[in-house]
N, C-alpha and C. Protein backbone atom coordinates (compact mmCIF):
# COMPACT_ATOMS: atom_id res chain seq x y z
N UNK A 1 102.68 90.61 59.40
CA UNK A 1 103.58 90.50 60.53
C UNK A 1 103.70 89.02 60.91
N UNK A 2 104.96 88.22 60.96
CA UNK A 2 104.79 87.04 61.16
C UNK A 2 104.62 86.75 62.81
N UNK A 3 104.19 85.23 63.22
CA UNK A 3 104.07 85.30 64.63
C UNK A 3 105.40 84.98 64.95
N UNK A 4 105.53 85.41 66.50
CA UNK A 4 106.83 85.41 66.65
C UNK A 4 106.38 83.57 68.01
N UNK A 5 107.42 82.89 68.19
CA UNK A 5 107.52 82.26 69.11
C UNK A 5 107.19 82.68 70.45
N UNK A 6 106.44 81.54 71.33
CA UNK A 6 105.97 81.73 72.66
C UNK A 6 104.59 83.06 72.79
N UNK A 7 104.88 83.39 73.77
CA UNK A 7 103.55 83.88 74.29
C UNK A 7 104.15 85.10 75.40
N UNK A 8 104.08 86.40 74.83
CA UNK A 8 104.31 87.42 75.65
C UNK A 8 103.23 88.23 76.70
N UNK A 9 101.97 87.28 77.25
CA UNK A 9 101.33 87.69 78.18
C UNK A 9 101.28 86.25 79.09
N UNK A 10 101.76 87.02 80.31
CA UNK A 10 101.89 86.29 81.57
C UNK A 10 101.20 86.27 82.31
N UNK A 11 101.07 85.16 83.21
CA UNK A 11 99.92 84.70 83.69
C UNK A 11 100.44 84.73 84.88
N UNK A 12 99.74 85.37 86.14
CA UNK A 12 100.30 85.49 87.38
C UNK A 12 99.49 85.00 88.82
N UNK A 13 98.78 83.91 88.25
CA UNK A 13 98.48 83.17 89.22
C UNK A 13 98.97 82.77 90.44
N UNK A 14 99.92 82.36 90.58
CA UNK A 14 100.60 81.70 91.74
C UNK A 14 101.15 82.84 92.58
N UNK A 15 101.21 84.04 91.98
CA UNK A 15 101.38 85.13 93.17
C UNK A 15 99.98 85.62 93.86
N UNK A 16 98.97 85.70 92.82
CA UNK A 16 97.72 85.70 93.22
C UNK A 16 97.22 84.88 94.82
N UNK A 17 97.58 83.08 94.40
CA UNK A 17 97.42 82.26 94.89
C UNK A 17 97.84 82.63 96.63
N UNK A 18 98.83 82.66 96.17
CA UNK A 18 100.08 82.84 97.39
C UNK A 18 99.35 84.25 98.15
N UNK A 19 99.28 85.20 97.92
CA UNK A 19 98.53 86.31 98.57
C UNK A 19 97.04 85.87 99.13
N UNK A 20 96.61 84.91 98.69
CA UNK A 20 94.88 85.08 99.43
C UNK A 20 95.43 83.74 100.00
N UNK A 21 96.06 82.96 99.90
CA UNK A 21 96.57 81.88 100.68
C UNK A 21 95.65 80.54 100.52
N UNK A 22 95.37 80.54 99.18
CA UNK A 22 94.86 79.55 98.42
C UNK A 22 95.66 78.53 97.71
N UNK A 23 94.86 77.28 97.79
CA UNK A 23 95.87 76.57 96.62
C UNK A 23 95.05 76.33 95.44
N UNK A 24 95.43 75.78 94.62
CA UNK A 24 95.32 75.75 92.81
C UNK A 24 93.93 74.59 93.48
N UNK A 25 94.43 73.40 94.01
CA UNK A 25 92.78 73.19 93.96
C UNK A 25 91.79 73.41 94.35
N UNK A 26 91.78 74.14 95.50
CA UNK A 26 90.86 74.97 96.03
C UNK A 26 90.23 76.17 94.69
N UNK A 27 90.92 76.83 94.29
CA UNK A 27 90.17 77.70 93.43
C UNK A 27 89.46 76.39 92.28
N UNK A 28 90.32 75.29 91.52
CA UNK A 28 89.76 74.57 90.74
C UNK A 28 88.33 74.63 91.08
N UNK A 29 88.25 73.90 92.32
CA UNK A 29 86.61 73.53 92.90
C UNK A 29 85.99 74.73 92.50
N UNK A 30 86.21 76.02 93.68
CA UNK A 30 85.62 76.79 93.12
C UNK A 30 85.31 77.42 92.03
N UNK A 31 86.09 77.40 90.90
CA UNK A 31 85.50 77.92 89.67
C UNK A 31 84.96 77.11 88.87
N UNK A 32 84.97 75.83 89.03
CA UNK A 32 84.47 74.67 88.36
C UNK A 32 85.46 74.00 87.21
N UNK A 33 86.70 74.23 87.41
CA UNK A 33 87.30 73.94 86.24
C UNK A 33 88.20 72.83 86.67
N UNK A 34 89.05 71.92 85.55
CA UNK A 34 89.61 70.54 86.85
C UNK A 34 91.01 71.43 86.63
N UNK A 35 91.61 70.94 87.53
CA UNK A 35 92.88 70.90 88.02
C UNK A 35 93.67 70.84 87.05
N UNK A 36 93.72 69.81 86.20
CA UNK A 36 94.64 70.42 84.92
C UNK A 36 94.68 71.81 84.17
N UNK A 37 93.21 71.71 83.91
CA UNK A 37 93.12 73.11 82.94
C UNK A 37 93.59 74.20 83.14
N UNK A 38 93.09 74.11 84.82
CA UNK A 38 94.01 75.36 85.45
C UNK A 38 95.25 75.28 85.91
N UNK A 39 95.67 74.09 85.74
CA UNK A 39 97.10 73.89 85.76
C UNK A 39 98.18 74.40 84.64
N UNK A 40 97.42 74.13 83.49
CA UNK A 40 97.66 74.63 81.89
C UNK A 40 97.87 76.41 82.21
N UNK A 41 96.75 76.88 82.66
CA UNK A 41 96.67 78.18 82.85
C UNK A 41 97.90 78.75 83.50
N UNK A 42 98.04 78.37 84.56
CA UNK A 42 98.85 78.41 85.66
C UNK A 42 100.19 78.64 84.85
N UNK A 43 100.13 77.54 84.69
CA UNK A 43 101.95 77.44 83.94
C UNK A 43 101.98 78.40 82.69
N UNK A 44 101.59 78.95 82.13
CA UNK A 44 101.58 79.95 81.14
C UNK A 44 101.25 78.90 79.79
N UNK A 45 100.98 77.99 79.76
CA UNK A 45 100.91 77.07 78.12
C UNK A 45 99.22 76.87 77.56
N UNK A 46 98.76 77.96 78.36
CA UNK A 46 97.32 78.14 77.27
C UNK A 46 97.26 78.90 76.58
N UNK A 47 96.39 78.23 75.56
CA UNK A 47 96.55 79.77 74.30
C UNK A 47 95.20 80.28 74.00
N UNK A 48 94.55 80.58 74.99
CA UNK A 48 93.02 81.14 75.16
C UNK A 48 92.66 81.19 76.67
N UNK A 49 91.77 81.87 77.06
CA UNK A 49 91.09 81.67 78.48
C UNK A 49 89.33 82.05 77.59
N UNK A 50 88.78 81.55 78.36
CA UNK A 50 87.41 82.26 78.24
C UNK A 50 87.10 83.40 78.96
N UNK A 51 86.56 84.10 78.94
CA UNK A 51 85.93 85.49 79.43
C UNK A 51 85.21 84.86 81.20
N UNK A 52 84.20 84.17 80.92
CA UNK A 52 83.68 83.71 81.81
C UNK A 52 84.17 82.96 82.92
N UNK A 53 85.86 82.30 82.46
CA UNK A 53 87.12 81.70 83.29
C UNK A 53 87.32 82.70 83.87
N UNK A 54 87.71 83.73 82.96
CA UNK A 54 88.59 85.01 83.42
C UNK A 54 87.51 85.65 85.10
N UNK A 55 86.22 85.89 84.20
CA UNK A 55 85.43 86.19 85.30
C UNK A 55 85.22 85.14 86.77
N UNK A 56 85.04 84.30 86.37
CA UNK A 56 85.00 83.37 88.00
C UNK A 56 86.73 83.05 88.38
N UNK A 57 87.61 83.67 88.07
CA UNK A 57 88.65 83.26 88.61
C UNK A 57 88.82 84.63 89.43
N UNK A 58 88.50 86.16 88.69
CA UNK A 58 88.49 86.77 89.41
C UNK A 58 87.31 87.65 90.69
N UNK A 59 86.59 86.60 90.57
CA UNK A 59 85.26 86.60 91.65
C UNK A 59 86.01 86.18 92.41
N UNK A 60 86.61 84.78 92.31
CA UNK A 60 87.18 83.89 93.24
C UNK A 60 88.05 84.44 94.60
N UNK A 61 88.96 85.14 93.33
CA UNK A 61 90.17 85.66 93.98
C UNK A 61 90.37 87.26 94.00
N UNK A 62 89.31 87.83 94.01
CA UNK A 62 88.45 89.41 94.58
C UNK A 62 90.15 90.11 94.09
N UNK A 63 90.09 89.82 92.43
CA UNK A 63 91.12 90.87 91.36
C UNK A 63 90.60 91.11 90.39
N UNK A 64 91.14 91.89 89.52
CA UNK A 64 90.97 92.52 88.39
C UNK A 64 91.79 91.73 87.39
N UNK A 65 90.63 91.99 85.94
CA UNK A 65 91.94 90.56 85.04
C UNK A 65 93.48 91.11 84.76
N UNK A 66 93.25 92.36 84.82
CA UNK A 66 94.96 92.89 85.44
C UNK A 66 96.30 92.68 86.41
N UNK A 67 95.19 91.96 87.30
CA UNK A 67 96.13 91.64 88.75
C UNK A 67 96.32 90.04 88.05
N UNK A 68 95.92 89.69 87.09
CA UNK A 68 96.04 87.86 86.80
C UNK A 68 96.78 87.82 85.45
N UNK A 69 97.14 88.99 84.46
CA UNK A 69 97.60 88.58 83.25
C UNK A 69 98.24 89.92 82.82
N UNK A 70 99.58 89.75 82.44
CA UNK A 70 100.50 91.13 82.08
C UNK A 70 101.15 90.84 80.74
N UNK A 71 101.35 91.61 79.79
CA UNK A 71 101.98 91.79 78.58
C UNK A 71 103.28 91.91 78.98
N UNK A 72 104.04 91.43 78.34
CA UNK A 72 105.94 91.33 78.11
C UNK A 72 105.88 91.73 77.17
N UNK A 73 106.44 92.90 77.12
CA UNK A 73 106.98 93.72 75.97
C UNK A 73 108.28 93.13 75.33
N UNK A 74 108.32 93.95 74.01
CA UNK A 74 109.68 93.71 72.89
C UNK A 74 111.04 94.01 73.95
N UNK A 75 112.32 93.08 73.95
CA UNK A 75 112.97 93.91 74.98
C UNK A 75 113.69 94.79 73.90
N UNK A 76 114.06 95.88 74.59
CA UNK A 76 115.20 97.14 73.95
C UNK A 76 114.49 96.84 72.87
């Protein structure tokens, strides 16, 4: 199966954000990660998370890695 262009799981941080009424550097601090990386995250242009990201982001922000990352399906 060849890969297809881009990245069909979305990253939904900034609605996250926006609901607990946090900003991006505030969680940075708290999860220990800098501001870019999770900036990278943020914007959808990473092509990995770690498990242990995944986990202190959603300690942080009291979700499930469900409420932070959704699959885009094939359209039609």
């Amino acid at each position: 199966m060849p890969a297809e262009e881009g990245t069909r799981i979305m990253v939904k941080l900034d609605d996250l954000l926006h609901e607990r009424r946090m900003t991006l550097t505030e969680l940075a601090d708290r999860v220990g990660l800098t501001l870019a990386n999770l900036s990278i995250l943020k914007t959808g242009k990473a092509k990995a998370i770690r498990f242990s990201t995944l986990e202190a982001i959603c300690r942080e922000l009291d979700c499930q890695p469900g409420d932070l990352l959704a699959y885009e399906g094939r359209p039609g």
